[in-house]
Protein backbone atom coordinates (compact mmCIF):
# COMPACT_ATOMS: atom_id res chain seq x y z
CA UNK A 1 106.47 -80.68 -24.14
CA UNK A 2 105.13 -82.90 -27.22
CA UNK A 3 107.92 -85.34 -28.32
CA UNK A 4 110.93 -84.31 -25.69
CA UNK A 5 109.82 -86.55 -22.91
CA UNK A 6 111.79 -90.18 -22.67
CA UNK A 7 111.24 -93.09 -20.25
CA UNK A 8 114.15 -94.60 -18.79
CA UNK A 9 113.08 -97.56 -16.66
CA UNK A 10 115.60 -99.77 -14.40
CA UNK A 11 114.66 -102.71 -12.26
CA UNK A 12 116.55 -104.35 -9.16
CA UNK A 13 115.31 -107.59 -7.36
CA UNK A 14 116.24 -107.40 -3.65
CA UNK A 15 115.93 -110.14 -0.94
CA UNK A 16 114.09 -108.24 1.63
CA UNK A 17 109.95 -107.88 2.14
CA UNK A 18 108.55 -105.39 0.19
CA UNK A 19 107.82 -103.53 3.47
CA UNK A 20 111.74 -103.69 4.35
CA UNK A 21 112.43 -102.05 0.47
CA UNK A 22 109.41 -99.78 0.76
CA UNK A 23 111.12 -98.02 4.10
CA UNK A 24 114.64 -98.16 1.96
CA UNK A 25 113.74 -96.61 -0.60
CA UNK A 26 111.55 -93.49 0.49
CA UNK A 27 114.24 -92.83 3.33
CA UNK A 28 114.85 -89.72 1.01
CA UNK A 29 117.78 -88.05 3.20
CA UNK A 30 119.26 -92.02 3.11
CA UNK A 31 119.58 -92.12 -0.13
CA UNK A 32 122.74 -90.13 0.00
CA UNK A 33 124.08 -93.74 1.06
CA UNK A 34 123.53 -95.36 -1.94
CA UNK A 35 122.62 -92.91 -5.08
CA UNK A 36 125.37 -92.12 -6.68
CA UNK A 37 126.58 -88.53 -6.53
CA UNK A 38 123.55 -87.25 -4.68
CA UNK A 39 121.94 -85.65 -1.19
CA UNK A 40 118.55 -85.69 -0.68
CA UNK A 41 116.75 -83.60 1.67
CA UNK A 42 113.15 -82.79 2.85
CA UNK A 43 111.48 -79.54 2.30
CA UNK A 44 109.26 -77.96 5.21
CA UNK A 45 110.91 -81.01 7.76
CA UNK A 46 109.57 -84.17 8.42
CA UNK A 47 110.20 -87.43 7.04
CA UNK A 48 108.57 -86.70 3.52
CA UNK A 49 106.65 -89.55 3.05
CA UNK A 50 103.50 -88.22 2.53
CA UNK A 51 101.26 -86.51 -0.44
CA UNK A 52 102.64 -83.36 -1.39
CA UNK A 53 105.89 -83.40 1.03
CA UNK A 54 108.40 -81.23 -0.94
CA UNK A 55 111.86 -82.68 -1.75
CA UNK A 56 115.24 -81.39 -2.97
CA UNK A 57 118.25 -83.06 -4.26
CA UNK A 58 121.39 -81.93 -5.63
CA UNK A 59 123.56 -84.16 -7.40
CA UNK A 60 127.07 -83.52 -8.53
CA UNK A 61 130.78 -83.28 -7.04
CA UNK A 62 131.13 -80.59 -4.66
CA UNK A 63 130.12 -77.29 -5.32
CA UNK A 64 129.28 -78.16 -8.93
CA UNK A 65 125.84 -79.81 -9.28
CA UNK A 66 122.13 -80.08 -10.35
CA UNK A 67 119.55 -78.86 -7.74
CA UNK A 68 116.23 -81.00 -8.62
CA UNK A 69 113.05 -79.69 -7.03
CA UNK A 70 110.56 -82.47 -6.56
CA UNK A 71 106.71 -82.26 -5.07
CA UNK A 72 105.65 -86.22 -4.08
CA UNK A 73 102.07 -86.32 -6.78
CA UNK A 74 100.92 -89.70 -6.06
CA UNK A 75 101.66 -91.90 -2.49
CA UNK A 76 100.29 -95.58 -2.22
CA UNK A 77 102.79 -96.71 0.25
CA UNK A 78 104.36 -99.73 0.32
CA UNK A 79 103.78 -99.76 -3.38
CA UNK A 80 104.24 -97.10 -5.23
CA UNK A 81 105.33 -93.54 -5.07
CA UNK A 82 105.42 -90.55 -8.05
CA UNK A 83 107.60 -87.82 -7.52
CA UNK A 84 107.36 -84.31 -9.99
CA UNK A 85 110.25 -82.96 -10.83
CA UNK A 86 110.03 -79.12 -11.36
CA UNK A 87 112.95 -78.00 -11.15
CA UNK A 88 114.71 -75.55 -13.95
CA UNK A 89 116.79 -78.49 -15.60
CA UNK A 90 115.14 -81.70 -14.01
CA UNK A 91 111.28 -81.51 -15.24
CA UNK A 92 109.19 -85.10 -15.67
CA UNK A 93 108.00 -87.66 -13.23
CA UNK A 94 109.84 -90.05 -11.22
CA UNK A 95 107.95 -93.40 -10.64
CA UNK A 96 108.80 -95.36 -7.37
CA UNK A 97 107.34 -98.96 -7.26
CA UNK A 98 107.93 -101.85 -5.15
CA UNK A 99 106.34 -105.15 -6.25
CA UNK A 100 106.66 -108.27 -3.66
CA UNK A 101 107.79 -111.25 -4.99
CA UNK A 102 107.94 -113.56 -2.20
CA UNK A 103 108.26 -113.18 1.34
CA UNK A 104 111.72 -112.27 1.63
CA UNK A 105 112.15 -110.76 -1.80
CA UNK A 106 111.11 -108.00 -4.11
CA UNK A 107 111.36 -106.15 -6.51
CA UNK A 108 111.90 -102.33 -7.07
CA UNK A 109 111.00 -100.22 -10.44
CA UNK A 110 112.85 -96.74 -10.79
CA UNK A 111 111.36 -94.88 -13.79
CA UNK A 112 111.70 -91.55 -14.97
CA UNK A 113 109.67 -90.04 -17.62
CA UNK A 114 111.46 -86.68 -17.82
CA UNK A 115 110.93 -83.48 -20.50
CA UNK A 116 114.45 -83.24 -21.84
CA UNK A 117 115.84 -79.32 -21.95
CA UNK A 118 116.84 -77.46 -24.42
CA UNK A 119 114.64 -78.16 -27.24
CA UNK A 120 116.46 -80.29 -30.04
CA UNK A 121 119.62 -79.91 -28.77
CA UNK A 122 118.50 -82.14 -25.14
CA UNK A 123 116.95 -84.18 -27.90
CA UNK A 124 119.50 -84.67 -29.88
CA UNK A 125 121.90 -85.16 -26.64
CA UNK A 126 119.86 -88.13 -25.09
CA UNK A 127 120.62 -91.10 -26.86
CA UNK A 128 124.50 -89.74 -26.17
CA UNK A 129 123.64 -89.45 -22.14
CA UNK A 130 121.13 -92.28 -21.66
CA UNK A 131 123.53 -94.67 -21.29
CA UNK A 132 125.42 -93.38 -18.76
CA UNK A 133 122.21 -92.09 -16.77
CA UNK A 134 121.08 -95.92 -17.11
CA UNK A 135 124.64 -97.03 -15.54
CA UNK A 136 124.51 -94.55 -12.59
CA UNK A 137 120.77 -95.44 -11.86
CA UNK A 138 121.42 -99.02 -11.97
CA UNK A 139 125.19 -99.04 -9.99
CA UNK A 140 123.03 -97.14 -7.55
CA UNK A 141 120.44 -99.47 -7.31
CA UNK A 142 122.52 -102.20 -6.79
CA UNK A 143 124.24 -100.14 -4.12
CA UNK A 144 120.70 -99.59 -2.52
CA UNK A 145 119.72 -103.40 -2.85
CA UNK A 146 122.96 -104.68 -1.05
CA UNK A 147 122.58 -102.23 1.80
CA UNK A 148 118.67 -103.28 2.49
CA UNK A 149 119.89 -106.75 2.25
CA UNK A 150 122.65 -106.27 5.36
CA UNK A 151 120.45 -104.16 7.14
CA UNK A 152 117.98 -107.01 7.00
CA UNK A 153 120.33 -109.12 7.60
CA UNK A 154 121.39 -107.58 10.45
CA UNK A 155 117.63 -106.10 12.18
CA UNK A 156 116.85 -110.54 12.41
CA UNK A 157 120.18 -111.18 14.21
């Protein structure tokens, strides 16, 4: 889709290995701990974390939500993970990377290059929503960060 795909990127730095934020962040059914408004689960069993595992996620407020259909593309563990989306509303990529900064700390990239829907209209509609996409990605990777960090925390006694 020429000229309806946007790039939203948000960074968090987290004071864990890049290892520990690696494991945190492809937990895919854990994310439901810290993503705002959303359950992840894997398609076809197993933990997911592997080329071509098949994910679903539906985010929303009870019975009203957004079912996004993902297929993992690209898996280069503990670095850097690319999720499709092909779902019927959520199309694009979803970029996963994890960049060690130190020891203890790193850093963690969520970017998603999606194909906005409806023609003009979703283009039209984007600079209105972006914002408050940006806010729920970052609030839940702050979320995500703080939970790593205790879990840490609380693995070295």
């Amino acid at each position: 889709m020429t000229g309806s795909r946007v790039e939203l990127t948000v960074p968090v730095d987290v004071n864990v290995p890049a290892t520990v934020l690696w494991d945190a962040v492809t937990d895919w059914p854990g994310q439901g701990e810290w993503m705002l408004g959303t359950r992840v689960e894997v398609v076809g069993g197993g933990e997911g974390r592997h080329l071509g595992a098949g994910l679903r996620a539906v985010t929303g407020v009870g019975p009203l939500g957004v079912v996004d259909t993902m297929e993992i593309v690209e898996w280069d563990p503990p670095k850097r993970c690319v999720v499709r989306h092909t779902g019927r509303v959520v199309r694009g990529d979803g970029v996963f990377e994890v960049l060690e900064l130190g020891p203890e700390r790193s850093r963690f990239l969520w970017s998603e290059l999606l194909d906005l829907p409806l023609g003009a209209l979703g283009r039209f509609g984007w600079p209105l929503v972006r914002p408050s996409f940006r806010w729920g990605v970052e609030r839940s990777l702050h979320a995500m960060a703080r939970l790593a960090e205790q879990r840490y925390r609380d693995a070295r006694g």
